[in-house]
C-alpha atoms as a PDB file:
ATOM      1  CA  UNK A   1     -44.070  34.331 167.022  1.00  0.00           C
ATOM      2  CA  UNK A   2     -40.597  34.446 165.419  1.00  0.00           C
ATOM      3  CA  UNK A   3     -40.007  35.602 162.160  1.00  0.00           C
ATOM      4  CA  UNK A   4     -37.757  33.336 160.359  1.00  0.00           C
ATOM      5  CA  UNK A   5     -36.186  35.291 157.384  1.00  0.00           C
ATOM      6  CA  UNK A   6     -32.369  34.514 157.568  1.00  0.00           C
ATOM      7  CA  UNK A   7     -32.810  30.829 159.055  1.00  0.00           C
ATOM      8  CA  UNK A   8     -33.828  29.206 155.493  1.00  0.00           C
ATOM      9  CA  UNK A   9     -31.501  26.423 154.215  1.00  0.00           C
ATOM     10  CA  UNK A  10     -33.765  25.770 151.191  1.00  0.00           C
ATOM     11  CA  UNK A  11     -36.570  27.565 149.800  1.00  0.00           C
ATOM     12  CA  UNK A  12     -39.783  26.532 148.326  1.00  0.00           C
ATOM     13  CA  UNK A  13     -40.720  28.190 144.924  1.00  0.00           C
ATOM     14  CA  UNK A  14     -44.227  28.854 144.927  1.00  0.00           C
ATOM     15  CA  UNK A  15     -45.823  28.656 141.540  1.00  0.00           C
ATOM     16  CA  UNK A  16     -47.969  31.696 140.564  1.00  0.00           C
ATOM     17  CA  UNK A  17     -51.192  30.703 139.957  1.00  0.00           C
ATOM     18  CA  UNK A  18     -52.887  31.345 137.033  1.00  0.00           C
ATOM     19  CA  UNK A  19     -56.126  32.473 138.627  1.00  0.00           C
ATOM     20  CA  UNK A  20     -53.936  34.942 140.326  1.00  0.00           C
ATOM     21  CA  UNK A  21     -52.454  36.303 136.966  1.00  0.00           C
ATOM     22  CA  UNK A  22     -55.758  36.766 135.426  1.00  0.00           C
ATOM     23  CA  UNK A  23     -56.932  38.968 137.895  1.00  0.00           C
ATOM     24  CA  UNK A  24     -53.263  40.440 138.769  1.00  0.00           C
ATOM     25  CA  UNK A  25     -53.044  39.822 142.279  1.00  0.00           C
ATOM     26  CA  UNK A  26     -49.838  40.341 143.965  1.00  0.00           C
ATOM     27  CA  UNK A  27     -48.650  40.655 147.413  1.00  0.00           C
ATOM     28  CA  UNK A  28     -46.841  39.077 150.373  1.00  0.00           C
ATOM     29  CA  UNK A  29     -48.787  36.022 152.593  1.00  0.00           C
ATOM     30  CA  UNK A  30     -47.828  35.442 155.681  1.00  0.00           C
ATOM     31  CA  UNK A  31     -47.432  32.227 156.920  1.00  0.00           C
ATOM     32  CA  UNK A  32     -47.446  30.507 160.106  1.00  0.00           C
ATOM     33  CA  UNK A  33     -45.165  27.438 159.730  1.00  0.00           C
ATOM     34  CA  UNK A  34     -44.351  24.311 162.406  1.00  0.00           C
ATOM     35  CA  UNK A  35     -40.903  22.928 161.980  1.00  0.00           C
ATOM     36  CA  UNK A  36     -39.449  19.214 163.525  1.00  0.00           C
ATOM     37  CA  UNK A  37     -36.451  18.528 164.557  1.00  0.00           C
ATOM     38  CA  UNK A  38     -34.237  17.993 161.407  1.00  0.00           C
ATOM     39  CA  UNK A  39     -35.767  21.860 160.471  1.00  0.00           C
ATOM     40  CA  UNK A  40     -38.278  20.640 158.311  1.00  0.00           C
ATOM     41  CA  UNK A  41     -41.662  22.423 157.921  1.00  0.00           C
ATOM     42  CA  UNK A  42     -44.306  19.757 158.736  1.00  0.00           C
ATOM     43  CA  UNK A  43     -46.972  22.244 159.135  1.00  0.00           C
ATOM     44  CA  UNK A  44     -48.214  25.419 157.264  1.00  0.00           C
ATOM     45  CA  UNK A  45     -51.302  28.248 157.604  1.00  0.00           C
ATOM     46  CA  UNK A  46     -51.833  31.822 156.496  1.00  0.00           C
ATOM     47  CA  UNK A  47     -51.817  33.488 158.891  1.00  0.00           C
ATOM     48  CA  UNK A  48     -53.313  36.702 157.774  1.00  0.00           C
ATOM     49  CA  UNK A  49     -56.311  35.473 155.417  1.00  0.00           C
ATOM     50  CA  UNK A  50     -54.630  36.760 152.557  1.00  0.00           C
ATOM     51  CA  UNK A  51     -56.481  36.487 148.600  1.00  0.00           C
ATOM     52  CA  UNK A  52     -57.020  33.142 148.233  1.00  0.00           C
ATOM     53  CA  UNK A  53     -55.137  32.118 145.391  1.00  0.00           C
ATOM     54  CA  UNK A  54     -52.035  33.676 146.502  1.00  0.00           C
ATOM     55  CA  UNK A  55     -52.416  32.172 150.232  1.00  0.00           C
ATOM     56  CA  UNK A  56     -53.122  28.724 148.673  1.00  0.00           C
ATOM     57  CA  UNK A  57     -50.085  28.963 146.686  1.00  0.00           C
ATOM     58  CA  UNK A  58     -48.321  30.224 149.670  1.00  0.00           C
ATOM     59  CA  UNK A  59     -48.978  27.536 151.849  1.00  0.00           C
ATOM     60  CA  UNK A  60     -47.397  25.035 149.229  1.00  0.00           C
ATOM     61  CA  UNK A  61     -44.577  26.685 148.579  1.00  0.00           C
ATOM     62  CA  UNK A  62     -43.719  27.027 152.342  1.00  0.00           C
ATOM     63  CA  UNK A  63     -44.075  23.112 152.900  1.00  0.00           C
ATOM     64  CA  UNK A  64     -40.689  23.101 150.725  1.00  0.00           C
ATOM     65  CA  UNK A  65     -38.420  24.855 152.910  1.00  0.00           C
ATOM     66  CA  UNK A  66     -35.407  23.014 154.965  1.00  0.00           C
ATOM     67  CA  UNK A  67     -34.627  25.484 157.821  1.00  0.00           C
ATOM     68  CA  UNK A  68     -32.568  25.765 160.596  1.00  0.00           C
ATOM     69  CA  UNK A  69     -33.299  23.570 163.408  1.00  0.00           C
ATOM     70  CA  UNK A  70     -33.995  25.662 166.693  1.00  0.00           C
ATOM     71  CA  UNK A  71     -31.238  24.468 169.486  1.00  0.00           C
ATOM     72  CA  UNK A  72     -30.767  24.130 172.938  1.00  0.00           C
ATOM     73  CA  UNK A  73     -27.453  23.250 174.772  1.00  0.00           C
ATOM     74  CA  UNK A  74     -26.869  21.381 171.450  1.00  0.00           C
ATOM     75  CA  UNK A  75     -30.000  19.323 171.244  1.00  0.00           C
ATOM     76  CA  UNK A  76     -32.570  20.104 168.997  1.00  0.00           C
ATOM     77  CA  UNK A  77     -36.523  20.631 169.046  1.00  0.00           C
ATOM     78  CA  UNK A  78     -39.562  21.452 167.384  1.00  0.00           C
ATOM     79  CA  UNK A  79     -40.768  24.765 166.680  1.00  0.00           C
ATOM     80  CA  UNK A  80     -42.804  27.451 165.416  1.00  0.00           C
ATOM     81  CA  UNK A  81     -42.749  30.456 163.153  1.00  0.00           C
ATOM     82  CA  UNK A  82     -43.898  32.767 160.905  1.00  0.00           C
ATOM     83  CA  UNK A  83     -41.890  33.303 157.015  1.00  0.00           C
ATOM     84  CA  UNK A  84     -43.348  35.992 154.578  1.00  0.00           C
ATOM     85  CA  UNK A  85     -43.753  34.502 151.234  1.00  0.00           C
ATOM     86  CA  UNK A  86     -44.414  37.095 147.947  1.00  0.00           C
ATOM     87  CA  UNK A  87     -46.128  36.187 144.902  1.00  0.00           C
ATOM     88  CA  UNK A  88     -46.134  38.319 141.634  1.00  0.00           C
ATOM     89  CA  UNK A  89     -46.391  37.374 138.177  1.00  0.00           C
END
């Protein structure tokens, strides 16, 4: 699985959740993301079974991000990929 750090062109913002602040959870989700062919993420799971409110909130934020399009002898095609996504208050 490729890690995608560096290959963003937009980034979601995840919004903390407020279930997450009460109990002051923090930590990094990662998440398993499936991109088309214009680099958009149509497709997003945690991977890891991290806490539940931060993986939820994860998992939104990721559907937001525009990244590069993976390319072969100048034609482009769907892929696959894992991003890292941390949540603190």
């Amino acid at each position: 699985m490729q890690i995608l750090n560096g290959r963003a062109l937009t980034l979601g913002r995840p919004e903390y959740p407020q279930d997450a602040a009460i109990r002051r959870l923090e930590g990094t989700v990662i998440v398993q993301v499936e991109i088309d062919e214009a680099g958009n993420v149509i497709a997003a799971s945690d991977m890891c079974q991290g806490p539940p409110y931060l993986s939820e909130a994860a998992v939104r934020g990721s559907l937001e991000i525009t990244l590069l399009a993976d390319q072969d002898f100048g034609r482009t095609y769907k892929g696959q990929g894992c991003h890292p996504i941390q949540l603190r208050p």
